[in-house]
C-alpha atoms as a PDB file:
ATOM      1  CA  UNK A   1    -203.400  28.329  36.126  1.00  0.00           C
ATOM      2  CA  UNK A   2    -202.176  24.678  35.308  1.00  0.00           C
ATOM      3  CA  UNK A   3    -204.554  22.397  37.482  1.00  0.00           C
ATOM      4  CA  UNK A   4    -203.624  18.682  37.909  1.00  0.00           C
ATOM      5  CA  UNK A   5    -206.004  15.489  39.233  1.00  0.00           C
ATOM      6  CA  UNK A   6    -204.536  12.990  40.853  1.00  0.00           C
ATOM      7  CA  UNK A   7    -203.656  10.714  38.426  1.00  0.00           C
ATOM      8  CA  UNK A   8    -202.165  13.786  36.901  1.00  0.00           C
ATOM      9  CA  UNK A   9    -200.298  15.109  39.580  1.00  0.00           C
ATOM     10  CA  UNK A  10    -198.890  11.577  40.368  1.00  0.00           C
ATOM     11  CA  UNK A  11    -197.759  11.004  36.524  1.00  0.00           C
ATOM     12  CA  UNK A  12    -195.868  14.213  36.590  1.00  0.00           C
ATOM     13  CA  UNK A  13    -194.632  13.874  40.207  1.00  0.00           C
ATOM     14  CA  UNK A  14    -193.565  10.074  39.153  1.00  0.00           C
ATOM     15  CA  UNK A  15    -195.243   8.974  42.337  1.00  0.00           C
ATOM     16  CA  UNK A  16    -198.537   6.718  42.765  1.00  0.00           C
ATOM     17  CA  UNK A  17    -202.197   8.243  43.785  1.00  0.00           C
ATOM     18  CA  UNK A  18    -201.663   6.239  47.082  1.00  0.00           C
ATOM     19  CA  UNK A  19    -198.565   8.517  47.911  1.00  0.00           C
ATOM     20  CA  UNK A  20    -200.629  11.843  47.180  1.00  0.00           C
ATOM     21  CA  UNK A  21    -203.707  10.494  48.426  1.00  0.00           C
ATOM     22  CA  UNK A  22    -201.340   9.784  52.142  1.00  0.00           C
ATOM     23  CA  UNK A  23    -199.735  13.001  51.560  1.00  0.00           C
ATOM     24  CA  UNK A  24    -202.888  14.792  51.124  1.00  0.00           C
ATOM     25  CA  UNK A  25    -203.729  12.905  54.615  1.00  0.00           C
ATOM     26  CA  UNK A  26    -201.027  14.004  56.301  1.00  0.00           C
ATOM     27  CA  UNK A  27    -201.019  17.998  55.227  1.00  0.00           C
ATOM     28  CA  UNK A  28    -197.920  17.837  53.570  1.00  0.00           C
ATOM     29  CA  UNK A  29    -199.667  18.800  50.382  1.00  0.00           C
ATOM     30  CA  UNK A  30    -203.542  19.935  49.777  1.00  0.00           C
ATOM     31  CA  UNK A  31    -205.400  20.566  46.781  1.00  0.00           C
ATOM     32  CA  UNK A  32    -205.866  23.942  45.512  1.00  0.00           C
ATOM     33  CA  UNK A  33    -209.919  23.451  44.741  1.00  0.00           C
ATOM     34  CA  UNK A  34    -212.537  21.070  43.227  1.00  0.00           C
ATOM     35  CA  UNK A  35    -213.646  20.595  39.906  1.00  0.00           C
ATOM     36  CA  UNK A  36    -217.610  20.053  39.024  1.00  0.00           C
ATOM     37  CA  UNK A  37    -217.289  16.457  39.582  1.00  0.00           C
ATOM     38  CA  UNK A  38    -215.491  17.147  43.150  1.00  0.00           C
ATOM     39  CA  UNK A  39    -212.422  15.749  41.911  1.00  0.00           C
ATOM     40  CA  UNK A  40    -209.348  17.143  43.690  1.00  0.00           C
ATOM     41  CA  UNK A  41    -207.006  19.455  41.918  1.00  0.00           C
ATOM     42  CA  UNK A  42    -203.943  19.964  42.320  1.00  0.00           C
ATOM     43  CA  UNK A  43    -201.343  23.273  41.494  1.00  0.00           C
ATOM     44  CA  UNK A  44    -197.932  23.138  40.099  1.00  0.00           C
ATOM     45  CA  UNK A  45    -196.872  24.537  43.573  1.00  0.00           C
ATOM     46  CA  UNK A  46    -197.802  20.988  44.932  1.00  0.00           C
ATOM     47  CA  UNK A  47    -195.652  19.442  41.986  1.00  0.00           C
ATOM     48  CA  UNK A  48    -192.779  21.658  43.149  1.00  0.00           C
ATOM     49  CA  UNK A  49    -193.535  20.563  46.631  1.00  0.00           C
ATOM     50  CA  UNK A  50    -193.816  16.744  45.958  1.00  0.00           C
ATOM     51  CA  UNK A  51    -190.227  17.220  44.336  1.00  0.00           C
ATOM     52  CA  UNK A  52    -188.883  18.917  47.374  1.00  0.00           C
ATOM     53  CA  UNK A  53    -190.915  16.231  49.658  1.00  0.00           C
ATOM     54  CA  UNK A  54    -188.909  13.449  47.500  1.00  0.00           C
ATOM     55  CA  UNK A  55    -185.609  15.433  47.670  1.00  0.00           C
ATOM     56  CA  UNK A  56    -186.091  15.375  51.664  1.00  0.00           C
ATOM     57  CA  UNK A  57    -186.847  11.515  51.453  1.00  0.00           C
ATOM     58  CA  UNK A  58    -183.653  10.336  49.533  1.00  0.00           C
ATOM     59  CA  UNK A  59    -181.679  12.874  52.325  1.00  0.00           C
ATOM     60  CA  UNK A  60    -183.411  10.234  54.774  1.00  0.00           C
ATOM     61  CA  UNK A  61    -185.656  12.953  56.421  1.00  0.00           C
ATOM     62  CA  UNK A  62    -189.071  11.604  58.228  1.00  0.00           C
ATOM     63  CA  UNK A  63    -191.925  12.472  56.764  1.00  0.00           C
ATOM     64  CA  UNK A  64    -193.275  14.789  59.845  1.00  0.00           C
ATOM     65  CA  UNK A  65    -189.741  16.602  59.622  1.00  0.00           C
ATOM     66  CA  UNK A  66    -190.512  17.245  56.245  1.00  0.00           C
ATOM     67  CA  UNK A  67    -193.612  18.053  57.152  1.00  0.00           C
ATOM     68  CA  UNK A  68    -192.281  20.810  59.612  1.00  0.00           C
ATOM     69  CA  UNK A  69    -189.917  22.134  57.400  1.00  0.00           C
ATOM     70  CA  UNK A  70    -192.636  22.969  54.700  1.00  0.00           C
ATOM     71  CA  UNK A  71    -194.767  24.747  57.152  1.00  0.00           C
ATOM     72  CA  UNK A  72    -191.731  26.864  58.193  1.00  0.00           C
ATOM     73  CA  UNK A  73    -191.058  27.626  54.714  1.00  0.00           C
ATOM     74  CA  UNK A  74    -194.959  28.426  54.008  1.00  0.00           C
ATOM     75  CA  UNK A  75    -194.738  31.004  56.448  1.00  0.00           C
ATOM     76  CA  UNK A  76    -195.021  34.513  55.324  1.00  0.00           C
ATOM     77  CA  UNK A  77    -191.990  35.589  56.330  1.00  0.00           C
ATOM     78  CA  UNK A  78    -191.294  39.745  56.403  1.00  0.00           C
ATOM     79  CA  UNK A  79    -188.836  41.614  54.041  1.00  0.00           C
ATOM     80  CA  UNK A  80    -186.236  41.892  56.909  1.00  0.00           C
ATOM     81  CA  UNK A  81    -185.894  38.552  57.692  1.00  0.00           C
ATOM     82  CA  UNK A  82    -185.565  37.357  54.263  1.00  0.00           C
ATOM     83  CA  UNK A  83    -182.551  39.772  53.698  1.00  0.00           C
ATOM     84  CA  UNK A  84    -181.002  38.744  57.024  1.00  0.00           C
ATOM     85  CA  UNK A  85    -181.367  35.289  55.565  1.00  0.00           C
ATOM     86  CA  UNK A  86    -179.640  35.952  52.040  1.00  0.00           C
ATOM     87  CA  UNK A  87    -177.009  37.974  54.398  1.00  0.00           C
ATOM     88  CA  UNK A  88    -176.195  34.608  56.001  1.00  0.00           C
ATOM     89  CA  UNK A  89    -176.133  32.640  53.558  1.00  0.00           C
ATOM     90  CA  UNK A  90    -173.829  34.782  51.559  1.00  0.00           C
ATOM     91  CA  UNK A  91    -171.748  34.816  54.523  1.00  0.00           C
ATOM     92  CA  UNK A  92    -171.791  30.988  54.862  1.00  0.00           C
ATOM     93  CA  UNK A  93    -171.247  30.769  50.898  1.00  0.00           C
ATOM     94  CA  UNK A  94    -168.010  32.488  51.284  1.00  0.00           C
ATOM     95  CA  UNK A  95    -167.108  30.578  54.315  1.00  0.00           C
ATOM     96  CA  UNK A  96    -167.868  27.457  51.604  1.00  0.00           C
ATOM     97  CA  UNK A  97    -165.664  28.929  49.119  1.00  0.00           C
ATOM     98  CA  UNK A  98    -162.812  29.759  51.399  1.00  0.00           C
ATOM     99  CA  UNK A  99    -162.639  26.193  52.865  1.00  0.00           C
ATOM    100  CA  UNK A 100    -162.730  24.523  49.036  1.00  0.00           C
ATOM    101  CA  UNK A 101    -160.083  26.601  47.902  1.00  0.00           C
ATOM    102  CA  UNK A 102    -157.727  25.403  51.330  1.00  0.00           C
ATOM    103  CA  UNK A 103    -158.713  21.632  49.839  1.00  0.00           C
ATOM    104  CA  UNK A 104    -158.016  22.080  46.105  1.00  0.00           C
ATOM    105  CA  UNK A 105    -154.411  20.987  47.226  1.00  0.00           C
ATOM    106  CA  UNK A 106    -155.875  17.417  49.064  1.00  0.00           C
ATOM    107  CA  UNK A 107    -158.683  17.090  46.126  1.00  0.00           C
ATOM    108  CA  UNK A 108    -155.863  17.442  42.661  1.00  0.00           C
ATOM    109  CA  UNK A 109    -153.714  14.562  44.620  1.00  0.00           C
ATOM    110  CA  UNK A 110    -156.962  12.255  45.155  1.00  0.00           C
ATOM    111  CA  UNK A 111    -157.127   8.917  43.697  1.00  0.00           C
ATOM    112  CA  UNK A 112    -159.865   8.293  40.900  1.00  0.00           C
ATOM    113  CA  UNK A 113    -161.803   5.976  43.020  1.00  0.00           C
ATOM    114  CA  UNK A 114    -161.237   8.648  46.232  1.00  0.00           C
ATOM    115  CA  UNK A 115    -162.628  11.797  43.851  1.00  0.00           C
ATOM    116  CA  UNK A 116    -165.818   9.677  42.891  1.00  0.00           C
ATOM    117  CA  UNK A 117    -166.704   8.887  46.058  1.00  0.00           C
ATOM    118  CA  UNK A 118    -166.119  12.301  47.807  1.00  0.00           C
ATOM    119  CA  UNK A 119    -168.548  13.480  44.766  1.00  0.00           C
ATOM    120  CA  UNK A 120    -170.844  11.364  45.450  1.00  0.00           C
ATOM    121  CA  UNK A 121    -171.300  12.371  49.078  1.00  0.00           C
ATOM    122  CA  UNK A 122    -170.748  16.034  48.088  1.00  0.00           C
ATOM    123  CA  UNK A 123    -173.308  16.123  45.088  1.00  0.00           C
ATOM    124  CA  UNK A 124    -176.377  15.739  46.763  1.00  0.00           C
ATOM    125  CA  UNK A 125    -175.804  19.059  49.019  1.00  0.00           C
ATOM    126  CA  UNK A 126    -174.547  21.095  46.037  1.00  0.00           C
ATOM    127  CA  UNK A 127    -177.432  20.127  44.179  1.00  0.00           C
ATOM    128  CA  UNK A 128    -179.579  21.088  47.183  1.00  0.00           C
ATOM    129  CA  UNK A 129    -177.765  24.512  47.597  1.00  0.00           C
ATOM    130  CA  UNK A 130    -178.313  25.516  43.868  1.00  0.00           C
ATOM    131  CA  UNK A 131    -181.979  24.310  43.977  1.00  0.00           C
ATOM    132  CA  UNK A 132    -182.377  26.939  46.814  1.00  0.00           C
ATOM    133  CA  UNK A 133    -180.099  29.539  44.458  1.00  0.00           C
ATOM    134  CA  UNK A 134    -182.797  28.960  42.087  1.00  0.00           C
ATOM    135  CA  UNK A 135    -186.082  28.984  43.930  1.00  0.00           C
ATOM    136  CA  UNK A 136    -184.827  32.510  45.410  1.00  0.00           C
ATOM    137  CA  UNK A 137    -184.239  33.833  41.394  1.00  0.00           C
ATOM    138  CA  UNK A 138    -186.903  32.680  41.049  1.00  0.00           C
ATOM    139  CA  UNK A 139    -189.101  33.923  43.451  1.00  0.00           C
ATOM    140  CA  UNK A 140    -187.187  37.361  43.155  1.00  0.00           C
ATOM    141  CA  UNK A 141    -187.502  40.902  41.525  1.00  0.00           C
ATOM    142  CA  UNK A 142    -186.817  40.439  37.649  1.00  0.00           C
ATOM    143  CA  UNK A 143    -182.917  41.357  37.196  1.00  0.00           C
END
C-alpha cells in the first residue's frame, strides 16, 4: 500500500498542508496510520477523496455538506440497496437520454457562442456523472 505524508499528499492532491492539516480537523479526511517518527500518513483513498472534496468545492458545496455527503457514501451500504441504486440510475440515465435526443433539434440550430456556453454549464455534471460511471467499474466485479 502507497502511503503519503503530508507534504506528499498535498503535492499530489495540488493543495497546501494547511488545507489537509484543516481537513484532517474537520473529519473530512484522516490518516490511515503513523510512521516511526509519528508522522501522519496518508492512503490513496484520501487522494481520491481530496479530489472529490475539490470537485464538491468548485460545484460551490460547503464544506460540512461535503462533509455529510462523504459519510453517507462511507457507509457500508448492503448488496440490495446498491442494486436498487444502479436500478435508478439506469432509469434516470434513460430518462437523460430520452430528453437529449427531444433537444438535438434546438442544440444543431444553436449559435456558436449559444453551444459554448450551454457546454460549459452542462460539462461539469457530465463529467461528474462519468466520474461516478467509473468509481462503480471500478469498485465492481472484474467484467
Amino acid at each position: 500500500m502507497n502511503l503519503y505524508r503530508i507534504g506528499e499528499l498535498a503535492k499530489a492532491a495540488r493543495t497546501s498542508e494547511r488545507t489537509i492539516d484543516y481537513y484532517t480537523k474537520l473529519g473530512l479526511i484522516s490518516p490511515e496510520s503513523r510512521s516511526m517518527k509519528n508522522y501522519r500518513l496518508y492512503s490513496h483513498e484520501t487522494l481520491i477523496a481530496l479530489e472529490r472534496i475539490n470537485q464538491l468545492k468548485q460545484e460551490k458545496y460547503t464544506l460540512e455538506e461535503i462533509k455529510s455527503m462523504m459519510s453517507r457514501w462511507n457507509e457500508a451500504t448492503p448488496e440490495t440497496d446498491v442494486s436498487d441504486k444502479l436500478v435508478e440510475l439506469e432509469i434516470h440515465m434513460q430518462r437523460l437520454e430520452r430528453e437529449v435526443k427531444a433537444l438535438e433539434p434546438i442544440i444543431s440550430g444553436l449559435k456558436p457562442v449559444q453551444a459554448r456556453r450551454a457546454l460549459a454549464t452542462l460539462l461539469p455534471q457530465g463529467v461528474a456523472c462519468m466520474e461516478a460511471i467509473r468509481l462503480l467499474l471500478m469498485q465492481g466485479p472484474p467484467m
